[in-house]
C-alpha atoms as a PDB file:
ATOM      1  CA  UNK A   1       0.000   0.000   0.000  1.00  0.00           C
ATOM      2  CA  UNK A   2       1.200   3.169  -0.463  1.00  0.00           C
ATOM      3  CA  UNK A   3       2.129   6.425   1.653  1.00  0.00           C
ATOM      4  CA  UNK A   4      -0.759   8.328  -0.840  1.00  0.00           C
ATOM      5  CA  UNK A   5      -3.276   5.576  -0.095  1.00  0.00           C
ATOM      6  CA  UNK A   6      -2.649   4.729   3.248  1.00  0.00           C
ATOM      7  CA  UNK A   7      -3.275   8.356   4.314  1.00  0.00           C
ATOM      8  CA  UNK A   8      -6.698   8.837   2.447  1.00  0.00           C
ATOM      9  CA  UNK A   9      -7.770   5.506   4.463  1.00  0.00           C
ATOM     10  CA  UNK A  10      -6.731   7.608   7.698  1.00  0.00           C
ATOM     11  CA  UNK A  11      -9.133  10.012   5.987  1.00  0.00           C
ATOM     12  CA  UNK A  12     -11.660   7.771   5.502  1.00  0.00           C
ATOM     13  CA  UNK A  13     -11.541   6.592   8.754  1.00  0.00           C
ATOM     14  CA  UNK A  14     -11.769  10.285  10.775  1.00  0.00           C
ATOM     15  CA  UNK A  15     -15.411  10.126   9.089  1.00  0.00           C
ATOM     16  CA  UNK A  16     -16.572   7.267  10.836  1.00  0.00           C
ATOM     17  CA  UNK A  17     -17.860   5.347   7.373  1.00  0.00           C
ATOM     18  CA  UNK A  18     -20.218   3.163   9.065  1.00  0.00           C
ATOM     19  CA  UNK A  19     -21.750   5.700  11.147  1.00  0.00           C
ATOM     20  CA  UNK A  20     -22.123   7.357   8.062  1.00  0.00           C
ATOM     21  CA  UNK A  21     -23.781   4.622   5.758  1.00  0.00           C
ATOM     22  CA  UNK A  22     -26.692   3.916   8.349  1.00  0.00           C
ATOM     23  CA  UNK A  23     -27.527   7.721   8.789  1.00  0.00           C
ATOM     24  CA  UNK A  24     -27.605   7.635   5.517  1.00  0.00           C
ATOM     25  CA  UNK A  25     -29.959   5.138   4.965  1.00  0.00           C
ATOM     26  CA  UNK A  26     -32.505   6.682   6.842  1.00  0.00           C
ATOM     27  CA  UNK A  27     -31.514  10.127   5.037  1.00  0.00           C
ATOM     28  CA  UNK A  28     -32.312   8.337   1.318  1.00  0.00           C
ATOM     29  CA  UNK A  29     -35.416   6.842   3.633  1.00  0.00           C
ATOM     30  CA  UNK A  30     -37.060   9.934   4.279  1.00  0.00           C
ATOM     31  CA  UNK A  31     -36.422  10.901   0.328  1.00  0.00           C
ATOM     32  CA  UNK A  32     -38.534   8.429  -1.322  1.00  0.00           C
ATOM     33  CA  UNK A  33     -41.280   8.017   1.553  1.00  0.00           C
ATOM     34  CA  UNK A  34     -41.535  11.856   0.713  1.00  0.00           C
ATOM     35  CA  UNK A  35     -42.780  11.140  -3.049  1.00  0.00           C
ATOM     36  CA  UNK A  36     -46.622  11.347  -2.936  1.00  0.00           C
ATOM     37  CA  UNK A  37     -47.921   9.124  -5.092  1.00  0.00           C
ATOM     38  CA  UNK A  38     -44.740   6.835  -4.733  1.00  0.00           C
ATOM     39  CA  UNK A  39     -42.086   7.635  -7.345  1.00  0.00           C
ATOM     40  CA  UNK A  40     -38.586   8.093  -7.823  1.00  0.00           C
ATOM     41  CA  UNK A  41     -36.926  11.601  -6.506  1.00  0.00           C
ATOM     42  CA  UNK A  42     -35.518  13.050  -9.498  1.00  0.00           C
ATOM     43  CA  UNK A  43     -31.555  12.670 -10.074  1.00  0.00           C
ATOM     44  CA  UNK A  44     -31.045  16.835 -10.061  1.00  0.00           C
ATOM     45  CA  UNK A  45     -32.271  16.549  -6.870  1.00  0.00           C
ATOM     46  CA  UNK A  46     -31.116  13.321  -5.115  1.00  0.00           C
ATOM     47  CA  UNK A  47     -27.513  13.327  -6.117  1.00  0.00           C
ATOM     48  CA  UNK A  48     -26.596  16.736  -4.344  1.00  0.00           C
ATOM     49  CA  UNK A  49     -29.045  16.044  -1.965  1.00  0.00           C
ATOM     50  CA  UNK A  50     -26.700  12.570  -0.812  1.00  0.00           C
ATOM     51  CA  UNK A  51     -23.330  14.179  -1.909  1.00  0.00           C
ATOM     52  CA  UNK A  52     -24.310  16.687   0.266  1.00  0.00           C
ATOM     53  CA  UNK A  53     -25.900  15.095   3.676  1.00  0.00           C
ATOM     54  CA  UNK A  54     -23.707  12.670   3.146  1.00  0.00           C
ATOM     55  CA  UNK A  55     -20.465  15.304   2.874  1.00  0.00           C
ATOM     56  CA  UNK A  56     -22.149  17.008   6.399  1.00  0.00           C
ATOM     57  CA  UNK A  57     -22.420  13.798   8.221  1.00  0.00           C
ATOM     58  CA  UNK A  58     -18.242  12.973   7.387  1.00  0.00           C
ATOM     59  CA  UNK A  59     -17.773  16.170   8.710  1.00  0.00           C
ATOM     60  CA  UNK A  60     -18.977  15.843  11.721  1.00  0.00           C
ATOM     61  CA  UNK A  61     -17.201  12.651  12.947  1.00  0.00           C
ATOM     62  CA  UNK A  62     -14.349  14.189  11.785  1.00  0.00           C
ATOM     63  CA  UNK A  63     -15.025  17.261  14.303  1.00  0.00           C
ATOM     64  CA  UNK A  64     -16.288  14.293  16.917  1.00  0.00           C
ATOM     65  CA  UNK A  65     -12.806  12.566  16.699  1.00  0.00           C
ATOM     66  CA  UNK A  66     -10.698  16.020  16.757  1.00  0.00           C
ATOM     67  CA  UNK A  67     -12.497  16.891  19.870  1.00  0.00           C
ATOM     68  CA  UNK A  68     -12.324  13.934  21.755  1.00  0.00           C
ATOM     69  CA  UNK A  69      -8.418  12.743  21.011  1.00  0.00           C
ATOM     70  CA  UNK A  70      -8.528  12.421  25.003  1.00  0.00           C
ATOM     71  CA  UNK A  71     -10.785  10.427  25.402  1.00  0.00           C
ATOM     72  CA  UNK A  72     -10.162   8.251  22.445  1.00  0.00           C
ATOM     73  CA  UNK A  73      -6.749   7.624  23.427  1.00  0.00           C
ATOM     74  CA  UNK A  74      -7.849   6.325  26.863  1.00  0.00           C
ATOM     75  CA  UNK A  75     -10.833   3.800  25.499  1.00  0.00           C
ATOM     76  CA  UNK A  76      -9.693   0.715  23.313  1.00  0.00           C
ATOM     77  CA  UNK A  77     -12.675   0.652  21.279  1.00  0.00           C
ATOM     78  CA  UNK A  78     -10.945   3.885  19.862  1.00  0.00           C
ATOM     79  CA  UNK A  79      -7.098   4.446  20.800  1.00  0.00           C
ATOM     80  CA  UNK A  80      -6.612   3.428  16.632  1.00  0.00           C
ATOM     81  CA  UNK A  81      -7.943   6.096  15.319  1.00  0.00           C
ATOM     82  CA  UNK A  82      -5.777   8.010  13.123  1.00  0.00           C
ATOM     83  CA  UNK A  83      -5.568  10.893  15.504  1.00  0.00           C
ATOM     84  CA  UNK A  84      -4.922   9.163  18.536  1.00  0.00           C
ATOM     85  CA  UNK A  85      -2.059   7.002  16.461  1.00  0.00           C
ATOM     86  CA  UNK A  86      -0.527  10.011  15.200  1.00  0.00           C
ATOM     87  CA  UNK A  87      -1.501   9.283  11.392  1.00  0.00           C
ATOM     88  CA  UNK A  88      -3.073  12.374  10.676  1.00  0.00           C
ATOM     89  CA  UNK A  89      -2.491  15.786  12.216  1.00  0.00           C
ATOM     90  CA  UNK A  90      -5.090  17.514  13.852  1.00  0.00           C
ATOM     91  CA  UNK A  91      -4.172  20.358  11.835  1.00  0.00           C
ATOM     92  CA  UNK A  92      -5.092  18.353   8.464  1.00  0.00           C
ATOM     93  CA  UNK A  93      -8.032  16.864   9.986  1.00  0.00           C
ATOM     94  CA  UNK A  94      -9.555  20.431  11.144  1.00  0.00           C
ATOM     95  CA  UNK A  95      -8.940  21.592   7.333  1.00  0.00           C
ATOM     96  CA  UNK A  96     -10.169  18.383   6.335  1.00  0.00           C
ATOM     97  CA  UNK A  97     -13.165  18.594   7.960  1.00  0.00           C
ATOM     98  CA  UNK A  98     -13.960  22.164   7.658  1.00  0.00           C
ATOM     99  CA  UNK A  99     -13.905  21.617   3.974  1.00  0.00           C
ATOM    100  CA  UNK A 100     -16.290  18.934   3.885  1.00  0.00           C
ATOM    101  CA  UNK A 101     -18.559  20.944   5.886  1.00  0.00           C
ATOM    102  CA  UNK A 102     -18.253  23.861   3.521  1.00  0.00           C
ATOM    103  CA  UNK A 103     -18.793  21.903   0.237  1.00  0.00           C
ATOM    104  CA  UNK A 104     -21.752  20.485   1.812  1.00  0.00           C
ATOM    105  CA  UNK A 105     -22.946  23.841   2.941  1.00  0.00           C
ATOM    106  CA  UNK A 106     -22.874  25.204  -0.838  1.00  0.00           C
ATOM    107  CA  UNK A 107     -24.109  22.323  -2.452  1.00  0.00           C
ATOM    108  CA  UNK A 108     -27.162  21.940  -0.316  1.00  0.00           C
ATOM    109  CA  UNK A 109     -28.034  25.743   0.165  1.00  0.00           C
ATOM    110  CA  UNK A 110     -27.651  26.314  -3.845  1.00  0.00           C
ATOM    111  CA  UNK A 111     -28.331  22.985  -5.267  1.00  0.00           C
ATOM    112  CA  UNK A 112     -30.785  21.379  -3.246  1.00  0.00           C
ATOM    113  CA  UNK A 113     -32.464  24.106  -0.773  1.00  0.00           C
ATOM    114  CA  UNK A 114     -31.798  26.642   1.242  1.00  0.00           C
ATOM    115  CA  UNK A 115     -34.111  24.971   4.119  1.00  0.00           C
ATOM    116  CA  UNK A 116     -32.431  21.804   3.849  1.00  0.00           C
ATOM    117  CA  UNK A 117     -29.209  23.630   4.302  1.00  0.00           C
ATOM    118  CA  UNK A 118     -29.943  24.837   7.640  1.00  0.00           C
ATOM    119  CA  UNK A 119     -31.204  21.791   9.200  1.00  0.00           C
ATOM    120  CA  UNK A 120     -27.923  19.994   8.269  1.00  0.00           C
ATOM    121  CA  UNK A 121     -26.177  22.935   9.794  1.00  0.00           C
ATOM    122  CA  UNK A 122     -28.531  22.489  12.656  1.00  0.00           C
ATOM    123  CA  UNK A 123     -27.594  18.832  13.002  1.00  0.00           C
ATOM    124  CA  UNK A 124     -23.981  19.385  12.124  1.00  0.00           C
ATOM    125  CA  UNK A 125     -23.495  21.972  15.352  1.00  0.00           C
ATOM    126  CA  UNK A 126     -25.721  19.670  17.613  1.00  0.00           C
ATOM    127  CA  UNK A 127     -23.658  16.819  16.706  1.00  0.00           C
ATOM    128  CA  UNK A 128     -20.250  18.230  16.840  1.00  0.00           C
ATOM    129  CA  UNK A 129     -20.450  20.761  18.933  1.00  0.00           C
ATOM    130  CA  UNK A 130     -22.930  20.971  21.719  1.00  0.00           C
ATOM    131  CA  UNK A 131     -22.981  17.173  21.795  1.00  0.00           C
ATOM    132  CA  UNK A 132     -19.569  16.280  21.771  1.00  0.00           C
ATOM    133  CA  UNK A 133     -18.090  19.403  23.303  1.00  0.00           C
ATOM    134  CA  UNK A 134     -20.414  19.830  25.948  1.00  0.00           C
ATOM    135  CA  UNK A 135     -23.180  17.308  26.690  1.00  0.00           C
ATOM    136  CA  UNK A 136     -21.360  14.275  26.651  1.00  0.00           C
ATOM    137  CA  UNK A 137     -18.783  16.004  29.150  1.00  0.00           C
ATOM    138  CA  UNK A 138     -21.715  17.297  31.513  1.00  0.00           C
ATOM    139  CA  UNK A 139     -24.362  14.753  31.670  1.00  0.00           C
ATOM    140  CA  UNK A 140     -25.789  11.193  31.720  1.00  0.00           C
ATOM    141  CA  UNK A 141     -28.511  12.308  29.449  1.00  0.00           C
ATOM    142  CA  UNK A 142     -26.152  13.196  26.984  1.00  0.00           C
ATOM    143  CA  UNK A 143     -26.786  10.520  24.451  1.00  0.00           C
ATOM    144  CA  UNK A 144     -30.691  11.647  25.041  1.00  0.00           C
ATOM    145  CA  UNK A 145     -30.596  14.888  24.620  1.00  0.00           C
ATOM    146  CA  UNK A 146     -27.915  15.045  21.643  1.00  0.00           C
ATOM    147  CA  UNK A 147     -30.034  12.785  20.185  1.00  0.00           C
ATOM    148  CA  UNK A 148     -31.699  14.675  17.935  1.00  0.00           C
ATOM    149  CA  UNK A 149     -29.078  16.121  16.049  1.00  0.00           C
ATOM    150  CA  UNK A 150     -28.371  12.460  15.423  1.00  0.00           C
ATOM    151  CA  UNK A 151     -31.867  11.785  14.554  1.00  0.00           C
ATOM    152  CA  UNK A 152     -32.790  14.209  11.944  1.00  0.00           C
ATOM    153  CA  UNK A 153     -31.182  13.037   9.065  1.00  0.00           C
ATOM    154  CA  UNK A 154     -35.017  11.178   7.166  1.00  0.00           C
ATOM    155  CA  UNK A 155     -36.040  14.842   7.725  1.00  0.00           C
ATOM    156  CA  UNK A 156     -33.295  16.326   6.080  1.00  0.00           C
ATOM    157  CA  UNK A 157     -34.341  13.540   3.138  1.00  0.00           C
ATOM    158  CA  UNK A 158     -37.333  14.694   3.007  1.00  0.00           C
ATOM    159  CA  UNK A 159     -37.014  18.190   2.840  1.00  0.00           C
ATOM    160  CA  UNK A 160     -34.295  17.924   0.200  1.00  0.00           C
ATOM    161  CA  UNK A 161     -37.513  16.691  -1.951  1.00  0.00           C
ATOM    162  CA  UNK A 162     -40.475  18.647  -0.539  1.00  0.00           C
ATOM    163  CA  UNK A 163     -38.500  21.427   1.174  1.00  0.00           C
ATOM    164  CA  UNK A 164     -41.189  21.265   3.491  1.00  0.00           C
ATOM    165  CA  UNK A 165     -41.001  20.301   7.241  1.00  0.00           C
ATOM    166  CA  UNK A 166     -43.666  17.159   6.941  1.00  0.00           C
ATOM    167  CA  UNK A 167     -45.495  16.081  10.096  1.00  0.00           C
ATOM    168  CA  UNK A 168     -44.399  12.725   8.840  1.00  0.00           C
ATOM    169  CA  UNK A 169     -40.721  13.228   8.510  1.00  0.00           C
ATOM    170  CA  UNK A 170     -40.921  14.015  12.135  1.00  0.00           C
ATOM    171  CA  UNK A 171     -42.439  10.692  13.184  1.00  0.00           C
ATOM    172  CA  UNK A 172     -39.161   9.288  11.627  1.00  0.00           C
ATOM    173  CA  UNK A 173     -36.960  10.992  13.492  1.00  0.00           C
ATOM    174  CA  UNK A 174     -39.006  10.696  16.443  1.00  0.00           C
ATOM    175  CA  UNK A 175     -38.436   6.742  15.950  1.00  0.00           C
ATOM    176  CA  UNK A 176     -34.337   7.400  15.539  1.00  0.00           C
ATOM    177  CA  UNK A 177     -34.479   9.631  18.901  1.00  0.00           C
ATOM    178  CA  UNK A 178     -36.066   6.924  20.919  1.00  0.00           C
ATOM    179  CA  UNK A 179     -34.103   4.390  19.249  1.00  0.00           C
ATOM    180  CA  UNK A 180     -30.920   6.122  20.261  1.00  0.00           C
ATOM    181  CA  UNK A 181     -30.800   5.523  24.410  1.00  0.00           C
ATOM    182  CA  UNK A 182     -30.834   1.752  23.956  1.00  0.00           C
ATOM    183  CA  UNK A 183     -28.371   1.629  21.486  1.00  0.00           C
ATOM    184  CA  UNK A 184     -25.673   3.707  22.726  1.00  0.00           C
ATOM    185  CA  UNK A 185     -26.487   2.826  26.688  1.00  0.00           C
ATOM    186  CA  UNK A 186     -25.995  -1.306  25.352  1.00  0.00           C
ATOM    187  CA  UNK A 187     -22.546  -0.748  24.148  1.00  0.00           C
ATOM    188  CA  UNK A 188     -22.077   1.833  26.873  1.00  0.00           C
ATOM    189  CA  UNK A 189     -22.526  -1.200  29.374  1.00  0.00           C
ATOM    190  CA  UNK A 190     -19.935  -3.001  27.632  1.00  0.00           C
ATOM    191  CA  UNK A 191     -17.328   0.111  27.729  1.00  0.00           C
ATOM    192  CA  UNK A 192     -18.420   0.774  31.178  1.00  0.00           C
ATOM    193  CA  UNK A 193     -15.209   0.683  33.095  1.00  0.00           C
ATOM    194  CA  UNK A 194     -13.522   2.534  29.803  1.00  0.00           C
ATOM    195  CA  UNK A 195     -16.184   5.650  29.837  1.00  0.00           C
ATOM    196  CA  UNK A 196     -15.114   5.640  33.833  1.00  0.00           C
ATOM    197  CA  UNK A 197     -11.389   5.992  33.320  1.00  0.00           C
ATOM    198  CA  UNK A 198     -12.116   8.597  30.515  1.00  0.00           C
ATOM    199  CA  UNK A 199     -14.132  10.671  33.169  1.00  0.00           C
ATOM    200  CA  UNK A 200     -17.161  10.325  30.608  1.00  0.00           C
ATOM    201  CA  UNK A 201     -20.768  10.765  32.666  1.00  0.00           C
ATOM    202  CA  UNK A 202     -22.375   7.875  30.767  1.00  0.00           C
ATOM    203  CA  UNK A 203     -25.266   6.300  32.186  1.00  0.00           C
ATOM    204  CA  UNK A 204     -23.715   2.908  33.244  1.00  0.00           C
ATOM    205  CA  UNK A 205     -20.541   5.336  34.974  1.00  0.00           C
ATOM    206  CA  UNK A 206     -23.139   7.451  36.682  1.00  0.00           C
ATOM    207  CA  UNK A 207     -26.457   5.708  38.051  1.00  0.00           C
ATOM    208  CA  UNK A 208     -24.823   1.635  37.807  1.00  0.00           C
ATOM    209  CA  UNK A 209     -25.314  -0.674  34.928  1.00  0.00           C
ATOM    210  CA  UNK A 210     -28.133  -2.339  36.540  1.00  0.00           C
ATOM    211  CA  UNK A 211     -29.682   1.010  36.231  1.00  0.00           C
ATOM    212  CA  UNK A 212     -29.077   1.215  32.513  1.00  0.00           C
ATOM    213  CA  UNK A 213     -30.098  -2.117  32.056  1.00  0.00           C
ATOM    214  CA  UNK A 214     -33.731  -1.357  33.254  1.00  0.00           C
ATOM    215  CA  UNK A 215     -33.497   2.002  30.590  1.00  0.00           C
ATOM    216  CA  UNK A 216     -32.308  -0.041  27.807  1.00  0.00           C
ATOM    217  CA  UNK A 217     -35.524  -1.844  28.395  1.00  0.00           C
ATOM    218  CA  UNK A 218     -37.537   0.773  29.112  1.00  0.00           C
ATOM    219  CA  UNK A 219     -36.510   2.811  26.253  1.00  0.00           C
ATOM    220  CA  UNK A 220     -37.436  -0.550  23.939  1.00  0.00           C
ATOM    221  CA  UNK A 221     -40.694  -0.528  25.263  1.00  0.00           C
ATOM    222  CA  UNK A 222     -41.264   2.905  24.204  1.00  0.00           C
ATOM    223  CA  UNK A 223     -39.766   2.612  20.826  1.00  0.00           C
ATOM    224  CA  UNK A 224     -41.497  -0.222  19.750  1.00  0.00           C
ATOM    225  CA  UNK A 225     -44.803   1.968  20.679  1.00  0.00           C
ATOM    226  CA  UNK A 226     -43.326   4.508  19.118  1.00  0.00           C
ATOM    227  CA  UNK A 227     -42.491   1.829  16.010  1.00  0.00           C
ATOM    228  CA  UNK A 228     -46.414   1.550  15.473  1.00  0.00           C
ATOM    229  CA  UNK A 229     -46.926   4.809  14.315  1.00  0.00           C
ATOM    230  CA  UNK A 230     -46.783   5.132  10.578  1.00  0.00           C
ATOM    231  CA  UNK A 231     -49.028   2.420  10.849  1.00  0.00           C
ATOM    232  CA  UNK A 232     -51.537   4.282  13.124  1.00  0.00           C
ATOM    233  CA  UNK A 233     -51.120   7.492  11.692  1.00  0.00           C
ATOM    234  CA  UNK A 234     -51.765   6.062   7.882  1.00  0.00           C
ATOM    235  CA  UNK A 235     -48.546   6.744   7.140  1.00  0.00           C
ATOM    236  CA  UNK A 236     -47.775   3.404   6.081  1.00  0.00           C
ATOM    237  CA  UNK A 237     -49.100  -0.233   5.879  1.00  0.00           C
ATOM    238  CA  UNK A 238     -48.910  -4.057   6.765  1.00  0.00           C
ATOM    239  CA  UNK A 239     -45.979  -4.811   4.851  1.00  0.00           C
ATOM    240  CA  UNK A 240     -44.422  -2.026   7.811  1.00  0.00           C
ATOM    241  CA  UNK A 241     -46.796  -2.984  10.183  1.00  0.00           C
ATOM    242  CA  UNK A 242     -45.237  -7.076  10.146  1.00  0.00           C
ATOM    243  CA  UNK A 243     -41.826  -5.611   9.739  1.00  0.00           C
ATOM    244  CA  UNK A 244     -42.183  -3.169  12.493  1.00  0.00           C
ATOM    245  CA  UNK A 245     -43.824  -6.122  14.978  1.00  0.00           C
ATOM    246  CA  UNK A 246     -41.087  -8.355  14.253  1.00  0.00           C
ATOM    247  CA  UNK A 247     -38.638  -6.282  14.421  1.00  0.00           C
ATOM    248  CA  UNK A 248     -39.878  -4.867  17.765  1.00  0.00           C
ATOM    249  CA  UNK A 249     -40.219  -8.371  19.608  1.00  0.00           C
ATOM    250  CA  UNK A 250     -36.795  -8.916  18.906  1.00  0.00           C
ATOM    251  CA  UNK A 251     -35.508  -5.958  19.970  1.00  0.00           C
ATOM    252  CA  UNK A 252     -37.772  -6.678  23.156  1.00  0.00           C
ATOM    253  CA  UNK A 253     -36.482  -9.962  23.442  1.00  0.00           C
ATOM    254  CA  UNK A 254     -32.675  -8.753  23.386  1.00  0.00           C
ATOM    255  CA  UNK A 255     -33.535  -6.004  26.102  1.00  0.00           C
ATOM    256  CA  UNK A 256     -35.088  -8.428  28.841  1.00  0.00           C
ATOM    257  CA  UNK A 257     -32.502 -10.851  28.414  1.00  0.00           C
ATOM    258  CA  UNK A 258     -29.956  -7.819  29.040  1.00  0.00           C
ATOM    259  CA  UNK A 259     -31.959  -6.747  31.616  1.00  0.00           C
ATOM    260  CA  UNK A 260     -32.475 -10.313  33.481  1.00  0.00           C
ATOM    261  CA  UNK A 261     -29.281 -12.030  32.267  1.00  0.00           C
ATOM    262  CA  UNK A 262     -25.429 -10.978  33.138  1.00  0.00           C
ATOM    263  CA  UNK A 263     -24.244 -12.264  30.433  1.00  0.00           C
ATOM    264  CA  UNK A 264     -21.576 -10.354  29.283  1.00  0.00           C
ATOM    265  CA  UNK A 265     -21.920 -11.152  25.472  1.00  0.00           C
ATOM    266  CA  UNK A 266     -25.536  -9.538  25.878  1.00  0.00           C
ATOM    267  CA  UNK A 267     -24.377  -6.239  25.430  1.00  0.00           C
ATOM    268  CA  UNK A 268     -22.634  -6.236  22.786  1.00  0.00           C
ATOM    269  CA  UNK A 269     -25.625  -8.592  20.699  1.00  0.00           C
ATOM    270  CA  UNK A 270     -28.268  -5.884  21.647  1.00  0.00           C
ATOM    271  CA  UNK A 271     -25.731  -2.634  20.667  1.00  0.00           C
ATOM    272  CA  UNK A 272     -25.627  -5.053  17.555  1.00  0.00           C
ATOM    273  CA  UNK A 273     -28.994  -5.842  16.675  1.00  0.00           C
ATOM    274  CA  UNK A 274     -29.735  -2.474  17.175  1.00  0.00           C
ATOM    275  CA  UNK A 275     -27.898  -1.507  14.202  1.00  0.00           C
ATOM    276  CA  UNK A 276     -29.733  -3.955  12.164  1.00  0.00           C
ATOM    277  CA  UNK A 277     -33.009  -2.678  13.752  1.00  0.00           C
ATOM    278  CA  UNK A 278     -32.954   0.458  12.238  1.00  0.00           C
ATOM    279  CA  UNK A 279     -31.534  -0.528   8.880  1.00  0.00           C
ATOM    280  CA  UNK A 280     -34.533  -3.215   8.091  1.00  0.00           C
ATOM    281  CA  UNK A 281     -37.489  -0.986   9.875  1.00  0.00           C
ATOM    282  CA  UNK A 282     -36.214   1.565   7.332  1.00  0.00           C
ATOM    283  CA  UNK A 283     -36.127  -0.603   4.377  1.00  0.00           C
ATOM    284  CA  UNK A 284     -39.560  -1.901   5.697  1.00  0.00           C
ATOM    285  CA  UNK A 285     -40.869   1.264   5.073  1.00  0.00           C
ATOM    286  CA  UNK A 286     -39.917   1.492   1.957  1.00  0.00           C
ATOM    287  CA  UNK A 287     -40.234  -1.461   0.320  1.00  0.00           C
ATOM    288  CA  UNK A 288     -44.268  -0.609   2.131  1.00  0.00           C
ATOM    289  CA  UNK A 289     -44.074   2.734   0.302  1.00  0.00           C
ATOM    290  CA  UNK A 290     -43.719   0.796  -3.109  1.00  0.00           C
ATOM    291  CA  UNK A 291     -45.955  -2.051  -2.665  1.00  0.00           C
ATOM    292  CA  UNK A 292     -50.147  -1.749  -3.223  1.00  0.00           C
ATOM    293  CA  UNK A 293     -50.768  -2.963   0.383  1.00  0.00           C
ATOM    294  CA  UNK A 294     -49.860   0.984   1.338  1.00  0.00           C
ATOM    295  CA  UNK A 295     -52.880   2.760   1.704  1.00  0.00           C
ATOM    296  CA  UNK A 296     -51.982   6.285  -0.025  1.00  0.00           C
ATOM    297  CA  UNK A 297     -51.828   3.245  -3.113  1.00  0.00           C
ATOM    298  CA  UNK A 298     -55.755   2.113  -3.464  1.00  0.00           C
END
């Protein structure tokens, strides 16, 4: 490999890819649930509209990992990063990352909307800034309440296309908000003794892990209420509705083991169904979007 190619894997890496692809997915999400009738979201509109998000959302990890080098260097999930390992300077990865942010500034203010443009920035300060500068320093509700810069990115999908704020675009990000506490707090149980030597206030450092156990469960209760609602609210159909049920009893199913079980494993395999939670309720509702069994469809 060479010098030229290992560096723009360091690059690569200071955006957090796979953080990246599943925010993503929910971005694209919220772009063709926001066709009415269901169609496809023309190319002039989707291609700067993902170049861009996806541009924002790169440039936020990068900020995340610039800020917290300290930290990083102290936990093992992250001491690798390029950062931490010296790879990169933070000098190039602040002028790194404050060009991604710019590009996707311009590209979404002049070739998407201007409205779309400001919610990113919105989630882009939230996220790397107020989040990871201050919340997750100060409190155990950090992962709650910096939530929802985390969780807006099917509304930023959908106004890219509508450049309207749609009651329904909020429902989805009111599902990735409540989705957040239980996955972050299960691989925060896991990291537990790490996020105590980093002097992080995480939930499982703070109140005990048998504490977070009981809001990992709690919080899965309340998301897969919270699951049901494009189905209540007409939103979307049976195709979702099965997905969403499924889905949801499995996630409950995870969350009472962790809560009943000490297990150690059982952290980790809820923090990673989690993951594939969101990805297939998302692709539920869109393959529902498509299919005659949705209502707006006859």
């Amino acid at each position: 490999m060479t010098t030229e190619t290992a560096q723009w894997r360091d690059y690569l890496a200071l955006t957090k890819p796979n953080v990246v692809v599943l925010l993503m997915v929910t971005a694209v999400a919220g772009m063709f649930l926001a066709t009415d009738p269901p169609g496809m979201v023309p190319m002039s509109t989707f291609i700067p509209a993902f170049v861009g998000l996806s541009l924002a959302m790169m440039a936020s990890a990068a900020i995340n990992q610039i800020m917290d080098q300290k930290i990083d260097a102290i936990m093992k999930r992250t001491e690798k990063r390029p950062l931490v390992a010296g790879r990169l300077s933070p000098r190039a990865a602040v002028i790194f990352a404050v060009a991604l942010a710019v590009a996707s500034m311009v590209m979404l203010y002049f070739l998407v909307n201007p409205l779309t443009a400001w919610l990113t920035l919105f989630g882009f300060v939230g996220y790397a800034f107020v989040y990871t500068l201050y919340l997750k320093r100060a409190t155990p509700q950090n992962i709650v309440i910096g939530g929802l810069a985390g969780a807006i990115p099917p509304l930023l999908g959908w106004a890219s296309v509508t450049n309207s704020l749609d009651p329904y675009a909020w429902l989805l990000v009111l599902i990735i908000f409540v989705w957040t506490p239980p996955h972050f707090w299960a691989l925060a149980i896991h990291r537990a003794d790490e996020y105590a030597k980093a002097d992080v206030p995480m939930l499982p450092v703070t109140h005990g892990i048998p504490f977070t156990r009981e809001s990992v469960l709690y919080y899965t209760i309340l998301l897969f209420i919270c699951s049901l609602l494009p189905y209540l609210t007409g939103m979307s159909g049976l195709i979702y509705l099965v997905t969403a049920v499924v889905l949801g009893v499995i996630f409950l199913v995870h969350a009472v083991r962790l809560r009943f079980s000490s297990d150690p494993k059982l952290p980790m395999k809820t923090f990673g169904y989690s993951i594939v939670y969101l990805f297939v309720l998302f692709t539920g509702l869109l393959v529902d979007h498509y299919l005659p069994l949705h209502p707006l469809n006859g």
